[in-house]
C-alpha atoms as a PDB file:
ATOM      1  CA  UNK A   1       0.000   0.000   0.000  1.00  0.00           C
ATOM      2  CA  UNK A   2       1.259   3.498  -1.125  1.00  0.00           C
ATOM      3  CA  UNK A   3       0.365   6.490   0.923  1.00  0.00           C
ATOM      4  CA  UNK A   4      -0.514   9.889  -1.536  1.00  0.00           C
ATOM      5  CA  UNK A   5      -0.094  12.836  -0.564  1.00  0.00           C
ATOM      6  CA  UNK A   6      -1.637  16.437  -1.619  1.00  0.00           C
ATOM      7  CA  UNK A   7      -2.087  19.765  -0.796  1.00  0.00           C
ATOM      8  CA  UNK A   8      -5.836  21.388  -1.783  1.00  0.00           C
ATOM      9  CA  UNK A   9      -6.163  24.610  -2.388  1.00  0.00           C
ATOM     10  CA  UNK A  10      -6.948  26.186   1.440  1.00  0.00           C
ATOM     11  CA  UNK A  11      -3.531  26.053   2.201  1.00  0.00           C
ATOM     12  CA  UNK A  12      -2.514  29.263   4.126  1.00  0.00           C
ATOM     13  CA  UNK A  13       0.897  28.041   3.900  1.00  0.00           C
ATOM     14  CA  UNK A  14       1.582  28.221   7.810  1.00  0.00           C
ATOM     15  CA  UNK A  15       4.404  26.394   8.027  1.00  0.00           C
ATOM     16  CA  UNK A  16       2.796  23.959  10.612  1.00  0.00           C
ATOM     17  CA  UNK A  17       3.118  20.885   8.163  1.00  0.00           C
ATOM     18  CA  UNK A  18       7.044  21.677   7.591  1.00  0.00           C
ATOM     19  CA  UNK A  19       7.623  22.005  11.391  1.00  0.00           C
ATOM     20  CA  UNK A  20       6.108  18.772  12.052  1.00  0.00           C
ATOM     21  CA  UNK A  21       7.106  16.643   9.206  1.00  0.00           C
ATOM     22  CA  UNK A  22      10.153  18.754   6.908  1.00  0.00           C
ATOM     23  CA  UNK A  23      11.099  15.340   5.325  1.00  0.00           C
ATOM     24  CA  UNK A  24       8.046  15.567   3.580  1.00  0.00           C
ATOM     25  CA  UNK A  25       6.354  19.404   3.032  1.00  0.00           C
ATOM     26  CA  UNK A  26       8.392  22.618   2.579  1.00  0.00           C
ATOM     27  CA  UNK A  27       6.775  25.894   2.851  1.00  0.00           C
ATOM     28  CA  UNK A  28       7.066  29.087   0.678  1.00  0.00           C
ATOM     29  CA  UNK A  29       3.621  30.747  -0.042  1.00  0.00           C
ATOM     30  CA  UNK A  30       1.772  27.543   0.159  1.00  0.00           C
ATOM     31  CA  UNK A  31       2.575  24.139   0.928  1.00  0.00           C
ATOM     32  CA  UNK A  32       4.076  21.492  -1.324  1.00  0.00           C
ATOM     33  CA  UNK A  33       4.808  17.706  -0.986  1.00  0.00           C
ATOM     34  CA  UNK A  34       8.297  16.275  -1.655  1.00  0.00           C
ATOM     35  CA  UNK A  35       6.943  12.780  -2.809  1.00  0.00           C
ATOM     36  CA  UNK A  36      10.255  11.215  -2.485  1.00  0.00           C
ATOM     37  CA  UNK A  37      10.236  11.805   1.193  1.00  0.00           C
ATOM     38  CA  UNK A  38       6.923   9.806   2.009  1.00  0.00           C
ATOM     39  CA  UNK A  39       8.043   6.212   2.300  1.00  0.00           C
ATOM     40  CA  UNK A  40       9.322   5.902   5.919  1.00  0.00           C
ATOM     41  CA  UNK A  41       7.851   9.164   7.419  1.00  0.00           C
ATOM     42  CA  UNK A  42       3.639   7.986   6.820  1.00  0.00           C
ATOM     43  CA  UNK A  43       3.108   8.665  10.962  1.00  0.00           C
ATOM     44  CA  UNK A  44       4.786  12.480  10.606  1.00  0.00           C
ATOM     45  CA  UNK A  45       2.906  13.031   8.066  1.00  0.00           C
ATOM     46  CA  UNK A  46      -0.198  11.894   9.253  1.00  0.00           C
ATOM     47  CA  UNK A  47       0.122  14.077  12.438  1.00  0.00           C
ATOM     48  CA  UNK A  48       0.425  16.924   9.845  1.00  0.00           C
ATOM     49  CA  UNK A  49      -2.730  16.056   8.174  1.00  0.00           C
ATOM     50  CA  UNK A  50      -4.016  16.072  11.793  1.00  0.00           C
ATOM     51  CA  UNK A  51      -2.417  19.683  12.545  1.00  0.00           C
ATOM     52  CA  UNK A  52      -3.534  21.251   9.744  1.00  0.00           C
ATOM     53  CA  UNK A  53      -5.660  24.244  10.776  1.00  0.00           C
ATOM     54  CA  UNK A  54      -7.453  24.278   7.265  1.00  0.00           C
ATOM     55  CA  UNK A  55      -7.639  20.594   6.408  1.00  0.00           C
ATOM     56  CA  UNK A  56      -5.376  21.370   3.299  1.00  0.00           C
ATOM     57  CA  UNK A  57      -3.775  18.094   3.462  1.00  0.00           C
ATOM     58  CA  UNK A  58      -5.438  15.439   1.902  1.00  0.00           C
ATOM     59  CA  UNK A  59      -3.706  11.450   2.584  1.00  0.00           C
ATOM     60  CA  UNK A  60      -5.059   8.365   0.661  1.00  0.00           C
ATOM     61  CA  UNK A  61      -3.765   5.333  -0.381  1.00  0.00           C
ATOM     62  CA  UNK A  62      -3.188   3.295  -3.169  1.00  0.00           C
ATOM     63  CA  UNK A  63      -3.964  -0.649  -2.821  1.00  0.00           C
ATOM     64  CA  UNK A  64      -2.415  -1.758  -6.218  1.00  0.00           C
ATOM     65  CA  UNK A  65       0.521  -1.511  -7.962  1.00  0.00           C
ATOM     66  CA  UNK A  66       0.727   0.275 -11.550  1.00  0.00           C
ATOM     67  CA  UNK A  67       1.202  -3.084 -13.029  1.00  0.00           C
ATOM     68  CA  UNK A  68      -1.642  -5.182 -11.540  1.00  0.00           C
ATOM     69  CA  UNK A  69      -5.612  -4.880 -12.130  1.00  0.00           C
ATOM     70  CA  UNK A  70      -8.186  -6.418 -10.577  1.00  0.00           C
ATOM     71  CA  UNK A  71      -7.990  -8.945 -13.151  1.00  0.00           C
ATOM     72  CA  UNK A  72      -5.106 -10.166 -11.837  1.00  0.00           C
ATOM     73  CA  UNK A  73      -5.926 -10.347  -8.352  1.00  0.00           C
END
């Protein structure tokens, strides 16, 4: 299971997501995600999601691989 990560458009760009988990959101105006920084930091950045005062940060996950379908499963 992959965990996605996104930022929606209510960001205010606080900097609260950075301070909690910097492996995986940098601030400027708004926030962004560094994608490559997910695998290994899912809890921080599920506390972030949790912190956010505007509910900008949106987590899901994906339950296949690129190369399967449910054919194959």
């Amino acid at each position: 299971m992959t965990m996605n990560v996104t930022i929606n458009d209510s960001c205010i760009g606080c900097g609260a997501c950075e301070s909690i988990c910097d492996a995986v959101f940098h601030v400027e105006d708004r926030a962004e995600v560094k994608s490559a920084g997910i695998a290994g930091n899912e809890d921080c950045v599920k506390e972030a999601a949790n912190a956010c005062p505007v509910c900008a940060i949106a987590v899901s996950y994906t339950h296949l691989r690129a190369h399967e379908t449910l054919m194959n499963l």
